[in-house]
C-alpha atoms as a PDB file:
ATOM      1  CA  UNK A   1     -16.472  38.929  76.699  1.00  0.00           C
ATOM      2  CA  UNK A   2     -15.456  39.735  80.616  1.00  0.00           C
ATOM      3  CA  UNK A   3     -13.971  36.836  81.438  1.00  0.00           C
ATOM      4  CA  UNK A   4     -10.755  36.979  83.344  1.00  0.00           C
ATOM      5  CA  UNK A   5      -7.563  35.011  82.153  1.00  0.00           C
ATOM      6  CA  UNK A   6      -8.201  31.951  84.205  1.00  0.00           C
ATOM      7  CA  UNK A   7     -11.344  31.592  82.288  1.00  0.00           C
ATOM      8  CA  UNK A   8      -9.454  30.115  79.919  1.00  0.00           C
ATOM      9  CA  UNK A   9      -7.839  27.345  81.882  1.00  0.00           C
ATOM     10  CA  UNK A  10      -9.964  24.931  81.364  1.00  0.00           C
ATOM     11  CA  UNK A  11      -9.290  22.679  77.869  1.00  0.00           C
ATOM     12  CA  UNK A  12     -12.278  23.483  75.386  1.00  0.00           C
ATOM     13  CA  UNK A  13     -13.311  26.652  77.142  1.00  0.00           C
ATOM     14  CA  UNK A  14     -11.156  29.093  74.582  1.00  0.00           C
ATOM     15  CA  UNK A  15     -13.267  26.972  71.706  1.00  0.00           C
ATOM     16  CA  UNK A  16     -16.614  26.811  72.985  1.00  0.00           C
ATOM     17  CA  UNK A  17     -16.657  30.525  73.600  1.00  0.00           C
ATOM     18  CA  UNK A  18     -15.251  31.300  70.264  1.00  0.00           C
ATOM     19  CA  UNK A  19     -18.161  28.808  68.655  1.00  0.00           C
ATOM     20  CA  UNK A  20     -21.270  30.654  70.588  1.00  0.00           C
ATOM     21  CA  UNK A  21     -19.638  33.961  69.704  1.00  0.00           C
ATOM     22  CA  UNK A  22     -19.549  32.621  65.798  1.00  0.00           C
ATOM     23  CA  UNK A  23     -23.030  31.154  66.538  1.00  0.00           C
ATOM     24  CA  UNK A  24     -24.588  34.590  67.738  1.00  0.00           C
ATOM     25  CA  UNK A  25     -22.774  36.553  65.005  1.00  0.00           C
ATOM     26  CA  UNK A  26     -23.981  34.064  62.071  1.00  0.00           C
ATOM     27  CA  UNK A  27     -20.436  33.124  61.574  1.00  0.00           C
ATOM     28  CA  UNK A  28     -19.348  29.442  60.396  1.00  0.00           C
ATOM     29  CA  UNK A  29     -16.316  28.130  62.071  1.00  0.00           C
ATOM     30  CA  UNK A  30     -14.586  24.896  61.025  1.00  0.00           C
ATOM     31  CA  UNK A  31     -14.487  22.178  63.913  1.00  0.00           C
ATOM     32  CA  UNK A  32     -11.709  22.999  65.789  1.00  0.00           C
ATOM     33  CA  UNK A  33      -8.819  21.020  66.543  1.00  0.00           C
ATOM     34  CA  UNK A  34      -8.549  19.559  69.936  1.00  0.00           C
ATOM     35  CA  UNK A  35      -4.693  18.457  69.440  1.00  0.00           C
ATOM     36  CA  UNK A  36      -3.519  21.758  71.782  1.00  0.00           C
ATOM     37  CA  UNK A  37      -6.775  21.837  74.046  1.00  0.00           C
ATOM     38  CA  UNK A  38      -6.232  25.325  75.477  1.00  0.00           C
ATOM     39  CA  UNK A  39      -5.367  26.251  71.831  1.00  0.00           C
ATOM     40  CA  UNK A  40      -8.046  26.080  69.612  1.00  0.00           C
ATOM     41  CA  UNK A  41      -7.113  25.469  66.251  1.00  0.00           C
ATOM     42  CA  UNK A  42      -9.025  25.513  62.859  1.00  0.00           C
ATOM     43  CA  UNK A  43      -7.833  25.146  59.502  1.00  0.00           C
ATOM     44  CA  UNK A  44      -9.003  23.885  55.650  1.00  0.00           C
ATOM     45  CA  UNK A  45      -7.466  21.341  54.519  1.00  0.00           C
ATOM     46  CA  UNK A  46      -8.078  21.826  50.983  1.00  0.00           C
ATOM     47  CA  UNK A  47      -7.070  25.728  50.899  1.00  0.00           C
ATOM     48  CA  UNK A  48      -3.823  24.662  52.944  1.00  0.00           C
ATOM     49  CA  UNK A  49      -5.732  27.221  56.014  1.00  0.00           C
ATOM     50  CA  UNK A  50      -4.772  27.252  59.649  1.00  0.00           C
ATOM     51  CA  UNK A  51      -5.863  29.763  62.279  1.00  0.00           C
ATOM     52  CA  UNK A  52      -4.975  28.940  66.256  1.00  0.00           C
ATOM     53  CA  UNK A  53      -6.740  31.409  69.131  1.00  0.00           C
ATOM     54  CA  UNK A  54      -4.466  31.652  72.200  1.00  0.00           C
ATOM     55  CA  UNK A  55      -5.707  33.059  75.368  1.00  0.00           C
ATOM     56  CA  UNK A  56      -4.357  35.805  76.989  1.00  0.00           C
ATOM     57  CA  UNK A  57      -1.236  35.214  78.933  1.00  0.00           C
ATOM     58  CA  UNK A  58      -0.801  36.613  82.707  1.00  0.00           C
ATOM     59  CA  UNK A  59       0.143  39.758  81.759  1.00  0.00           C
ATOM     60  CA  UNK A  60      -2.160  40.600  78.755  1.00  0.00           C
ATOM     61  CA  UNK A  61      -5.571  41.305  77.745  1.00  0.00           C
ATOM     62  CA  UNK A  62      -5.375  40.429  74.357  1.00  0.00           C
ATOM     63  CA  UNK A  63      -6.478  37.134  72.369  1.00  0.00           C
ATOM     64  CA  UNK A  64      -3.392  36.188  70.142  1.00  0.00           C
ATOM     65  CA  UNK A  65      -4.978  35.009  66.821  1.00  0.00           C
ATOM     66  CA  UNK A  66      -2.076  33.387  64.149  1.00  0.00           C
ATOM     67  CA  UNK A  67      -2.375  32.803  60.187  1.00  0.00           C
ATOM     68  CA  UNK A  68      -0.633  30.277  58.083  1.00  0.00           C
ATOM     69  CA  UNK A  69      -0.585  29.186  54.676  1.00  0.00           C
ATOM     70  CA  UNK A  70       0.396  25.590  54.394  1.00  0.00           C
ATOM     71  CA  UNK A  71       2.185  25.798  57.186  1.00  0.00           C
ATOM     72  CA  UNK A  72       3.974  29.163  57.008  1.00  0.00           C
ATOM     73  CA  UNK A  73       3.461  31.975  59.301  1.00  0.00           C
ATOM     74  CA  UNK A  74       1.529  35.111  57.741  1.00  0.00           C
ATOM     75  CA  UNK A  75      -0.112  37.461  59.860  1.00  0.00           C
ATOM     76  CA  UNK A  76      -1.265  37.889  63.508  1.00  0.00           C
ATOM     77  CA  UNK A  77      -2.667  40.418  65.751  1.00  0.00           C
ATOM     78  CA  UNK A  78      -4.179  40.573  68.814  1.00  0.00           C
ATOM     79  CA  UNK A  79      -7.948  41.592  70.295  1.00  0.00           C
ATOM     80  CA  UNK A  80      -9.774  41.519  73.539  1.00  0.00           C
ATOM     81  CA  UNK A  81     -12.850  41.164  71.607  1.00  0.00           C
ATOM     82  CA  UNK A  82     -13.898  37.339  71.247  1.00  0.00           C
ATOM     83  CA  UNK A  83     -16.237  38.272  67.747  1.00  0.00           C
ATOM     84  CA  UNK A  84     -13.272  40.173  66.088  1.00  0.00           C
ATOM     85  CA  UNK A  85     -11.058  36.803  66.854  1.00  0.00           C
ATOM     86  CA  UNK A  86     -13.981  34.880  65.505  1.00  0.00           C
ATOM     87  CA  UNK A  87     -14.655  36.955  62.683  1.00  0.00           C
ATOM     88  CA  UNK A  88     -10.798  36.638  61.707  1.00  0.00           C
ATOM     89  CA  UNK A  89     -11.292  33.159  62.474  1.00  0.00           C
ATOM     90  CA  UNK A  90     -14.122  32.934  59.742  1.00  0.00           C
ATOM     91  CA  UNK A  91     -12.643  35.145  57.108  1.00  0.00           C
ATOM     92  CA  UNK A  92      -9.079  33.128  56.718  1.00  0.00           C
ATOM     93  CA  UNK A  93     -10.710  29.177  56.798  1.00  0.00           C
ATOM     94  CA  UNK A  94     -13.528  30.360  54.558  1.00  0.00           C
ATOM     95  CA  UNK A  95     -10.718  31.475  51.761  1.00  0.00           C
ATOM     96  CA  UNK A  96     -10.750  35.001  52.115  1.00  0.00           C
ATOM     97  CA  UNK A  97      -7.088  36.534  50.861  1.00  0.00           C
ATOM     98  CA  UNK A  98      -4.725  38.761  53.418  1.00  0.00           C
ATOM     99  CA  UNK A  99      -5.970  42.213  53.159  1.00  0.00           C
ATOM    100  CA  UNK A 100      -9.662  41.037  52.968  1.00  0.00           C
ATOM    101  CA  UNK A 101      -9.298  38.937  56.100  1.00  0.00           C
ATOM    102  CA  UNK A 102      -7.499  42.125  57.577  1.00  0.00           C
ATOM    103  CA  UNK A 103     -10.842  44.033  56.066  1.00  0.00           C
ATOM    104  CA  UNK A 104     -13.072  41.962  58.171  1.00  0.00           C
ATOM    105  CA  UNK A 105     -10.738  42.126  61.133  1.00  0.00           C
ATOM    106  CA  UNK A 106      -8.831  45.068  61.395  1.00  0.00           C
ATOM    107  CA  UNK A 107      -6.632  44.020  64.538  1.00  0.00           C
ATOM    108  CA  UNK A 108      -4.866  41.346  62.023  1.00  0.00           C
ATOM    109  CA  UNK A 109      -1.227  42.410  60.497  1.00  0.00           C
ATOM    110  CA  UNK A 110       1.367  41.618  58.219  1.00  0.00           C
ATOM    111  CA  UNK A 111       3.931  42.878  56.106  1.00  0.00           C
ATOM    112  CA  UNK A 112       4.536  43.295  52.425  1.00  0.00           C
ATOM    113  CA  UNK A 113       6.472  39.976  51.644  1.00  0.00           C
ATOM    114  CA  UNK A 114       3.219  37.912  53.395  1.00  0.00           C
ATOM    115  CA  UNK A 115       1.182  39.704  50.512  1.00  0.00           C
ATOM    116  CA  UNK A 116       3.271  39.345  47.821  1.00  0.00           C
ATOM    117  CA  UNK A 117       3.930  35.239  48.683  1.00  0.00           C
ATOM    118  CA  UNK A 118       0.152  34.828  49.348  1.00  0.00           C
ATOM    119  CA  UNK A 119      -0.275  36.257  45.275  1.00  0.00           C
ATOM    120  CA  UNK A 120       3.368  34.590  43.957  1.00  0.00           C
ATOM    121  CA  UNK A 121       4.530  31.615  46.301  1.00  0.00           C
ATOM    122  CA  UNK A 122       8.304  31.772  47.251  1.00  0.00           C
ATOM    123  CA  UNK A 123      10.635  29.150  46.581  1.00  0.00           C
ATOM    124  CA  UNK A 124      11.140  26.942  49.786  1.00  0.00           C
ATOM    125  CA  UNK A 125      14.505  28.568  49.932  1.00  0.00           C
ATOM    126  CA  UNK A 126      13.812  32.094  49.493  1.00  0.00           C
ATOM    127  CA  UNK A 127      10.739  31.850  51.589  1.00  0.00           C
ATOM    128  CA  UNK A 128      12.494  30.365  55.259  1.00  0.00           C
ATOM    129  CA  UNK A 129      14.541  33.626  54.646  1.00  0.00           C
ATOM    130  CA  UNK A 130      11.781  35.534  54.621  1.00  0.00           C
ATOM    131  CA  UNK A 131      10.100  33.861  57.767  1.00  0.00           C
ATOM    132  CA  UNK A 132      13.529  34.017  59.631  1.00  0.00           C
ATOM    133  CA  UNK A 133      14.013  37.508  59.271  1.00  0.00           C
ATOM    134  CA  UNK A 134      10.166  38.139  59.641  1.00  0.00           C
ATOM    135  CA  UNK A 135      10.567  37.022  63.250  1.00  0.00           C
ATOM    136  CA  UNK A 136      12.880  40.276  64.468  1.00  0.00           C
ATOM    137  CA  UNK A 137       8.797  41.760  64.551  1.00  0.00           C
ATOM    138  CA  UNK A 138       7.514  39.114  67.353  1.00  0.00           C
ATOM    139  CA  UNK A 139       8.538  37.803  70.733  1.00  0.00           C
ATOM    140  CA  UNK A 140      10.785  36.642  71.536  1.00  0.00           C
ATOM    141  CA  UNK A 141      12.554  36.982  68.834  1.00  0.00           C
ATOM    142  CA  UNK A 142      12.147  40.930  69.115  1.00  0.00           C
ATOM    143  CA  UNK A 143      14.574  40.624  71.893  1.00  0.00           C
ATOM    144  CA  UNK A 144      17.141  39.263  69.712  1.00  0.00           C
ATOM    145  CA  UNK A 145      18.754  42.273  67.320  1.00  0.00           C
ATOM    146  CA  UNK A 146      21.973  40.852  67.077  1.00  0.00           C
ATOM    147  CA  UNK A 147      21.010  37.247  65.779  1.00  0.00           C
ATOM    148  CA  UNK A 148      18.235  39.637  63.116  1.00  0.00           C
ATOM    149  CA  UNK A 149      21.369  41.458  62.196  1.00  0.00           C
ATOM    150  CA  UNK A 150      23.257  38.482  60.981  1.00  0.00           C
ATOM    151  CA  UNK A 151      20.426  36.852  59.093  1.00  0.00           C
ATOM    152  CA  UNK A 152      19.957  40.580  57.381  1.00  0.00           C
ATOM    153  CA  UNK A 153      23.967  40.268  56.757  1.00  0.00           C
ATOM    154  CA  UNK A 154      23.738  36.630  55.413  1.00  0.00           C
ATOM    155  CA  UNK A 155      20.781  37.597  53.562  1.00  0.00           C
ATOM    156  CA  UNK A 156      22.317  40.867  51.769  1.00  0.00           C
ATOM    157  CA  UNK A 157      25.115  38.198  50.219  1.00  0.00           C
ATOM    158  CA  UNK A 158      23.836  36.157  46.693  1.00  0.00           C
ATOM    159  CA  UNK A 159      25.377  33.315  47.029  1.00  0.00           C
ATOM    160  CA  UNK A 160      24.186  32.842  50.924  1.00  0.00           C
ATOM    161  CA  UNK A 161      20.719  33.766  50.294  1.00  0.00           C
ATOM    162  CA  UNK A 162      20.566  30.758  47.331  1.00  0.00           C
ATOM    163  CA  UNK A 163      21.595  28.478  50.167  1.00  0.00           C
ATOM    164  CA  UNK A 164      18.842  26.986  53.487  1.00  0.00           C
ATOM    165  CA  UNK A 165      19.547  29.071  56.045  1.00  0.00           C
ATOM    166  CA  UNK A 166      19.656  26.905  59.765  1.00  0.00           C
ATOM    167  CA  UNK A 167      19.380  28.110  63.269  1.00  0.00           C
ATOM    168  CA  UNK A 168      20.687  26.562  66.411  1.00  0.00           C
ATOM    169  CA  UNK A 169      19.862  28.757  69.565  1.00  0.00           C
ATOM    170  CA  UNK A 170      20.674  31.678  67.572  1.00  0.00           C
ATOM    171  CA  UNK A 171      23.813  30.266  65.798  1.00  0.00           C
ATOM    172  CA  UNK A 172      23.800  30.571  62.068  1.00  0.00           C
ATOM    173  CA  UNK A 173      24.772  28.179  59.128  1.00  0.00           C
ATOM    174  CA  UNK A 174      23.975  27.004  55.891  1.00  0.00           C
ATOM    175  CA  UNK A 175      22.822  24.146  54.087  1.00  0.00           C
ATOM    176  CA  UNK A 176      22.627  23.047  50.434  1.00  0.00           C
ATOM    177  CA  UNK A 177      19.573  20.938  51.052  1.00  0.00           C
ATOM    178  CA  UNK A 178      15.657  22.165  52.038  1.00  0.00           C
ATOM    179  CA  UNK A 179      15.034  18.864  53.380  1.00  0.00           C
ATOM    180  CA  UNK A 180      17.656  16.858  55.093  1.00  0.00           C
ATOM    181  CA  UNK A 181      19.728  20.305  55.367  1.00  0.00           C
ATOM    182  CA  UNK A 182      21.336  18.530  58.805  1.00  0.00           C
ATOM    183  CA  UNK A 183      23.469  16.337  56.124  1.00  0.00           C
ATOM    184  CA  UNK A 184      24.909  18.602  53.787  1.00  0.00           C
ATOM    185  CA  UNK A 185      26.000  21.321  56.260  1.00  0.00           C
ATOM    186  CA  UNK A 186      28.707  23.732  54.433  1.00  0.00           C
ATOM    187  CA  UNK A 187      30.961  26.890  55.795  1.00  0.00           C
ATOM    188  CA  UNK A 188      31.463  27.730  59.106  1.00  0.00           C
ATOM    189  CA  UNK A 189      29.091  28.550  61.652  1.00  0.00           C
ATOM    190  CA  UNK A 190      28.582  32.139  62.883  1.00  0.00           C
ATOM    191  CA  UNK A 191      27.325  33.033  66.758  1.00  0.00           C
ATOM    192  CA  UNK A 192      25.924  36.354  67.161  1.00  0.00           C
ATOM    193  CA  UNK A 193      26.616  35.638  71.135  1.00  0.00           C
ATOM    194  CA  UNK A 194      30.751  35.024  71.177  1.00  0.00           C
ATOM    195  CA  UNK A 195      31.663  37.222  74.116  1.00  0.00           C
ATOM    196  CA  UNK A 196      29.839  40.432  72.921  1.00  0.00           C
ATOM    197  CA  UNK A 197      31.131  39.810  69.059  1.00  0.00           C
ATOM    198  CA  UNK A 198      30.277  37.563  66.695  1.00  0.00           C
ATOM    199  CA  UNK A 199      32.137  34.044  66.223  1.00  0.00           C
ATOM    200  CA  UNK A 200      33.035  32.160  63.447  1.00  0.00           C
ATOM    201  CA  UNK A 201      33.878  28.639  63.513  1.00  0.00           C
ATOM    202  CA  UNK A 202      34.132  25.502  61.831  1.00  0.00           C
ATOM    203  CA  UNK A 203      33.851  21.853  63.225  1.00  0.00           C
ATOM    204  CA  UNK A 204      33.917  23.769  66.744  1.00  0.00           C
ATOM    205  CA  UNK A 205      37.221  24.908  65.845  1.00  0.00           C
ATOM    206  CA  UNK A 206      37.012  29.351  66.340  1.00  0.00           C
ATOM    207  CA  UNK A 207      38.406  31.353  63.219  1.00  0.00           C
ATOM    208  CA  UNK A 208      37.806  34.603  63.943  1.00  0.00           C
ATOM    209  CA  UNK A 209      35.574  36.942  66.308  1.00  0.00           C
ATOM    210  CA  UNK A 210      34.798  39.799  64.343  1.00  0.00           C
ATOM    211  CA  UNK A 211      32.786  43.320  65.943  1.00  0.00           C
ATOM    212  CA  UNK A 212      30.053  43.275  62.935  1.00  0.00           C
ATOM    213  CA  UNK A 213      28.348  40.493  61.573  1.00  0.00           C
ATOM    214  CA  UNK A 214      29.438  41.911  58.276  1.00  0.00           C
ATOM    215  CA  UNK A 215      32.531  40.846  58.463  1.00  0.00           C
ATOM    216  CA  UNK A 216      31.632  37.565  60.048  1.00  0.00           C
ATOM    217  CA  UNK A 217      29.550  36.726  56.702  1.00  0.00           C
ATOM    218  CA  UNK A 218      32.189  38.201  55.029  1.00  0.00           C
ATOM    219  CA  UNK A 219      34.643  35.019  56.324  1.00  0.00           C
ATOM    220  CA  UNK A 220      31.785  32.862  55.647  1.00  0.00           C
ATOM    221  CA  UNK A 221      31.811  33.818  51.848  1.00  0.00           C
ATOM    222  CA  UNK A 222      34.838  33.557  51.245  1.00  0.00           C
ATOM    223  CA  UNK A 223      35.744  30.249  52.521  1.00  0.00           C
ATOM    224  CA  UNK A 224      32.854  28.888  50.417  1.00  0.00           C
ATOM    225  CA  UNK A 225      33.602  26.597  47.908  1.00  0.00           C
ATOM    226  CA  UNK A 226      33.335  27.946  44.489  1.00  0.00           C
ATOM    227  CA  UNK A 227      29.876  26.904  42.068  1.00  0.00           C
ATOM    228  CA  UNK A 228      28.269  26.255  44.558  1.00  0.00           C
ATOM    229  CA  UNK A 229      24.508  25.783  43.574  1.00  0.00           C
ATOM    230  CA  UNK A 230      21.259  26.417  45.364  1.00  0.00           C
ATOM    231  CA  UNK A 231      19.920  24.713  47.859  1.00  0.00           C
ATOM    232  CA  UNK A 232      17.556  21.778  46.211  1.00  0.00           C
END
C-alpha cells in the first residue's frame, strides 16, 4: 500500500488495513488487540502466539512486524509491503514453526538460539541470557557495545551464567531468584559507563574501575560466595 506515514496516525487504521489486506489475500487473522491502538496486536492464546505490526516511524518505510513465544522475543523483520506483514501475521498465530513462518514471509529473521528454544525450551535462567545478549542485534540496544560486552563477559563465566542476570540502565548484577530477583541481589554491581571503564561496586560503595569488562567479571567472581546454586 502507498500510504504515507501519517496514514497511520489514526488508532485502528494500522489494523483495519492489515484485515482488508488478509481479507483480499484469503488470509485469517485473529481479532486484534486494541490495548496499543496504533499497535495492532494479535496473538493465540492457546499456542502461547503474539505478533504486534508497528507503523513506520518518521524516518522509515518499513512495517516493523515482532514474534514472541509466551512472551519472549523471537524474530522480527521489517516490510513495506502490508500482505507480506499480513502473511507473517497469519503464518505465526495459525501455529506455523520459525523457519516456516520465515518460508511464508521471507523479510522475518532470527538467529540460531530462537530455533533451537522454539524445538527445546530454555530454562527461565538460561533463556533471559539469551534474550539479553540477543538485543546487541536491535535498536537501541545496537548502540550499546560496551554494556553487550559485559553480558558476553558475565555470560562466558559458569557460575554467573547459572545465576538471573538484571539490568538497570545498563548496569549489571545478579540474582539468585527468576522471580523476585530484586530480593536476593548478590555480588557487586558492574557499570559498563564509569568514566570510559567499567565500575565495580557494592552497596554504592566503588571497588575497582577496571579497562575490560573481563576483569570487572573477574572481581565479580571472585567475591562470590562459594556453593552458590542456581538461580530458582
Amino acid at each position: 500500500m502507498g500510504a504515507g506515514v501519517g496514514a497511520w496516525d489514526e488508532d485502528g487504521a494500522l489494523g483495519a488495513a492489515l484485515g482488508q489486506v488478509a481479507e483480499e489475500l484469503g488470509l485469517v487473522l485473529p481479532e486484534a488487540d486494541g490495548t496499543w491502538a496504533r499497535l495492532p496486536e494479535y496473538g493465540d492464546a492457546e499456542g502461547g502466539r503474539q505478533v504486534t505490526v508497528c507503523p513506520p516511524d518518521r524516518k522509515g518505510r518499513s512495517f516493523r512486524v515482532d514474534l514472541r513465544l509466551r512472551g519472549t522475543p523471537l524474530a522480527s523483520g521489517g516490510t513495506a509491503d502490508l500482505a507480506k506483514a499480513a502473511r507473517a501475521v497469519a503464518a505465526w498465530t495459525g501455529g506455523a514453526g520459525l523457519e516456516e513462518t520465515r518460508a511464508r514471509a521471507p523479510f522475518i529473521r532470527f538467529r540460531p538460539w530462537a530455533l533451537v528454544h522454539e524445538r527445546e525450551p530454555f530454562g527461565p535462567v538460561e533463556l533471559t541470557w539469551r534474550v539479553k545478549l540477543d538485543r546487541v542485534h536491535t535498536a537501541p540496544y545496537s548502540r550499546h557495545p560496551r554494556a553487550h560486552a559485559l553480558l558476553a563477559a558475565a555470560y562466558a563465566q559458569p557460575v554467573l551464567r547459572r545465576l538471573k542476570p538484571v539490568n538497570s540502565h545498563f548496569d549489571l548484577w545478579f540474582s539468585t531468584s527468576i522471580e523476585e530477583y530484586w530480593k536476593t541481589p548478590v555480588g557487586y554491581i558492574i557499570s559498563p559507563y564509569d568514566e570510559e571503564l567499567y565500575g565495580v561496586r557494592h552497596n554504592g560503595e566503588l571497588i575497582a574501575r577496571t579497562e575490560t569488562p573481563e576483569e570487572a567479571v573477574a572481581l565479580v567472581v571472585a567475591a562470590l560466595p562459594e556453593g552458590l546454586g542456581p538461580a530458582s
